[in-house]
C-alpha atoms as a PDB file:
ATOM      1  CA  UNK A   1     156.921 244.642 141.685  1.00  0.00           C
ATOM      2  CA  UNK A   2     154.837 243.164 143.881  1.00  0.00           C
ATOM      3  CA  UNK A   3     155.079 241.441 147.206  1.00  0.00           C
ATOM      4  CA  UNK A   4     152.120 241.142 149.323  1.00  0.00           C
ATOM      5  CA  UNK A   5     149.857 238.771 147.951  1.00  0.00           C
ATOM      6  CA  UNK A   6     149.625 235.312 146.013  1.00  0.00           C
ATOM      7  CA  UNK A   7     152.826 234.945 143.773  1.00  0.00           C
ATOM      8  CA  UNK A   8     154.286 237.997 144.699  1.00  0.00           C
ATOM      9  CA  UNK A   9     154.789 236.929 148.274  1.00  0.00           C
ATOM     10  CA  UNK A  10     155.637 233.939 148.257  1.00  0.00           C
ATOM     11  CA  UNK A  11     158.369 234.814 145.817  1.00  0.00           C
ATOM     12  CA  UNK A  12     159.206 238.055 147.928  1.00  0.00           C
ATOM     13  CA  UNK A  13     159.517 235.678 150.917  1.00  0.00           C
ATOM     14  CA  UNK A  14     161.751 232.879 148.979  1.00  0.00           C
ATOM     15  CA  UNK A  15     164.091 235.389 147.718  1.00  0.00           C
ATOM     16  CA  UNK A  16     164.750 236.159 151.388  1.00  0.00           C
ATOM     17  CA  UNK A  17     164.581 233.217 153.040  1.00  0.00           C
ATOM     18  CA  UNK A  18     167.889 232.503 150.102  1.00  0.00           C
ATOM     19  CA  UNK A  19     169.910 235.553 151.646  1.00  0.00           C
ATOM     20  CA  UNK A  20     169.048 238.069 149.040  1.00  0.00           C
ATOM     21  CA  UNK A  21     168.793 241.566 149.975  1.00  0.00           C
ATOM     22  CA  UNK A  22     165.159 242.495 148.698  1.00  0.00           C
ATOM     23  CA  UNK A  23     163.599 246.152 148.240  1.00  0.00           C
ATOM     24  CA  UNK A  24     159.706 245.385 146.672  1.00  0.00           C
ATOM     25  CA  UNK A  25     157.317 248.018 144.939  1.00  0.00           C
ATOM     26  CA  UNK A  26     153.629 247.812 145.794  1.00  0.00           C
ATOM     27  CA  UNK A  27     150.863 250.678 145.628  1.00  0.00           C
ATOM     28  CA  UNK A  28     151.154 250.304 149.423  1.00  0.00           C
ATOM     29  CA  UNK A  29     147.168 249.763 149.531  1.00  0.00           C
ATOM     30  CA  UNK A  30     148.230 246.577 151.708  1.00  0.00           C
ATOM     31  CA  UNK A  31     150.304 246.132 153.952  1.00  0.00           C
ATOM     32  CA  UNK A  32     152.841 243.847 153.832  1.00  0.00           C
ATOM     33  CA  UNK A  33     153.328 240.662 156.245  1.00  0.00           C
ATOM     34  CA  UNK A  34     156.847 239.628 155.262  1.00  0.00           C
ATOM     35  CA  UNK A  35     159.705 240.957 157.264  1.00  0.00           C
ATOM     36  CA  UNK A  36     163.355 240.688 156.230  1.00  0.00           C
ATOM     37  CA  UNK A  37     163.122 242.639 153.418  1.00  0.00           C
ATOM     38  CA  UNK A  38     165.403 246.255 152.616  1.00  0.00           C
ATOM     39  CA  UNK A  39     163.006 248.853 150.902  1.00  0.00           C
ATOM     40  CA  UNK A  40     159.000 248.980 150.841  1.00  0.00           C
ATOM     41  CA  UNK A  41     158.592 250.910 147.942  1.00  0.00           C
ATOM     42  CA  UNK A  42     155.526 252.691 147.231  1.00  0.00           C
ATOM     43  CA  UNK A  43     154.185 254.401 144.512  1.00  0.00           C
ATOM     44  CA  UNK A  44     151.668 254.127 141.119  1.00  0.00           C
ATOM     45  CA  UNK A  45     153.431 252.389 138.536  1.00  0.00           C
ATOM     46  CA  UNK A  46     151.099 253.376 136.328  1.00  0.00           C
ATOM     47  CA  UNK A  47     152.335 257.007 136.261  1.00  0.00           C
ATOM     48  CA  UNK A  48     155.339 257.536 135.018  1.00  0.00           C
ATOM     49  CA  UNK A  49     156.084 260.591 137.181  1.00  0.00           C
ATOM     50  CA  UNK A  50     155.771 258.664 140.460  1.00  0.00           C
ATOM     51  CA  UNK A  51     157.499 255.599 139.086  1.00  0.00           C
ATOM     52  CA  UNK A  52     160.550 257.491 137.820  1.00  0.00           C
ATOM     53  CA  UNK A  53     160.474 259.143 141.192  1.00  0.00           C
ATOM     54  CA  UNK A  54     160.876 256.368 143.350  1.00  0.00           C
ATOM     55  CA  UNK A  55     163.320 254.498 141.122  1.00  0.00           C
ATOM     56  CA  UNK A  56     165.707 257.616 140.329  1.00  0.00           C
ATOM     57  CA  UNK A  57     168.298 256.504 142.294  1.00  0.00           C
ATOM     58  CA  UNK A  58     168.029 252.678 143.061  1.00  0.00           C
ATOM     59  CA  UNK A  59     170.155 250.581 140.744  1.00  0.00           C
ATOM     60  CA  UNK A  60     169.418 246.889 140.539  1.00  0.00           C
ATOM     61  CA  UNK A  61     170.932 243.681 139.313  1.00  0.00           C
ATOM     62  CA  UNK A  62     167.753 242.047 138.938  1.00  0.00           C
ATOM     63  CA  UNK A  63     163.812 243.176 138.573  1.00  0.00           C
ATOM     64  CA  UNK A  64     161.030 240.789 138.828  1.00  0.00           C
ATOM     65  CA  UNK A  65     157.597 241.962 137.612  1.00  0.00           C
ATOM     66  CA  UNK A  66     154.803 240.069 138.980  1.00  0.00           C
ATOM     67  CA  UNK A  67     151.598 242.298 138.318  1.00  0.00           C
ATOM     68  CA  UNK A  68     152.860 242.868 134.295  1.00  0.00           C
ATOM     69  CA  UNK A  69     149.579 242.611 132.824  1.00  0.00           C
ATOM     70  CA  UNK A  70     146.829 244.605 133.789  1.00  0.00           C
ATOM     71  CA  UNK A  71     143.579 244.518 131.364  1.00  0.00           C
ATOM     72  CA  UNK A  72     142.913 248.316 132.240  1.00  0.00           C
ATOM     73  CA  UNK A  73     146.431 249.793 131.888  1.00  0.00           C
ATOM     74  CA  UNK A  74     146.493 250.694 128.155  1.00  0.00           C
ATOM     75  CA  UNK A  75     150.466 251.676 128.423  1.00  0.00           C
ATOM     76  CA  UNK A  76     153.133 249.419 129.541  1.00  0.00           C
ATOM     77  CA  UNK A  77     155.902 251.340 130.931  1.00  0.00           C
ATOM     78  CA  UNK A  78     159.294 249.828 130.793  1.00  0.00           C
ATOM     79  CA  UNK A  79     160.347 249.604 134.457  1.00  0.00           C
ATOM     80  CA  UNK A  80     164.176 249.096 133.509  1.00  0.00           C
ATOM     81  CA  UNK A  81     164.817 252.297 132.102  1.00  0.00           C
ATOM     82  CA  UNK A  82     163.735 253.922 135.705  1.00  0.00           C
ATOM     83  CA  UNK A  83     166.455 252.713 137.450  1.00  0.00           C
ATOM     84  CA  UNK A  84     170.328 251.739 136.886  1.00  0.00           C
ATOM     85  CA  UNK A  85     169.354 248.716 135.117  1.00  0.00           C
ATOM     86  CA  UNK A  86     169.618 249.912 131.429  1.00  0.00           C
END
């Protein structure tokens, strides 16, 4: 979740530099300077609809939430139970 600015890219770009095959999910309002990466994923995480959507069939070992917190999302949906990682 995340992967085009500050922490998020940096991170997105570390992981890989390392080797690791990387899919990231933005809102896909920016685009995205890194290259190397599997999957661009883009979609509203704050609807459920669209985040179940584009995580129905993607099964991951690992998720790393950058943008967790935002002051004007009043419900936190639990990312992990979209995709095989339950």
């Amino acid at each position: 979740m995340g992967g085009t600015e500050f922490v998020g890219k940096a991170f997105l770009q570390q992981l890989i530099n390392l080797g690791y095959s990387v899919d990231f999910l933005t809102t896909g309002r920016r685009r995205s300077t890194i290259s190397g990466y599997t999957t661009h994923i883009k979609c509203n995480r704050k609807k459920r609809s669209d985040l179940t959507a584009a995580l129905k069939h993607k099964q991951y070992h690992y998720i790393v939430d950058i943008s967790a917190y935002d002051r004007g999302c009043r419900h936190f949906i639990p990312i992990y139970t979209h995709c095989g990682c339950a």
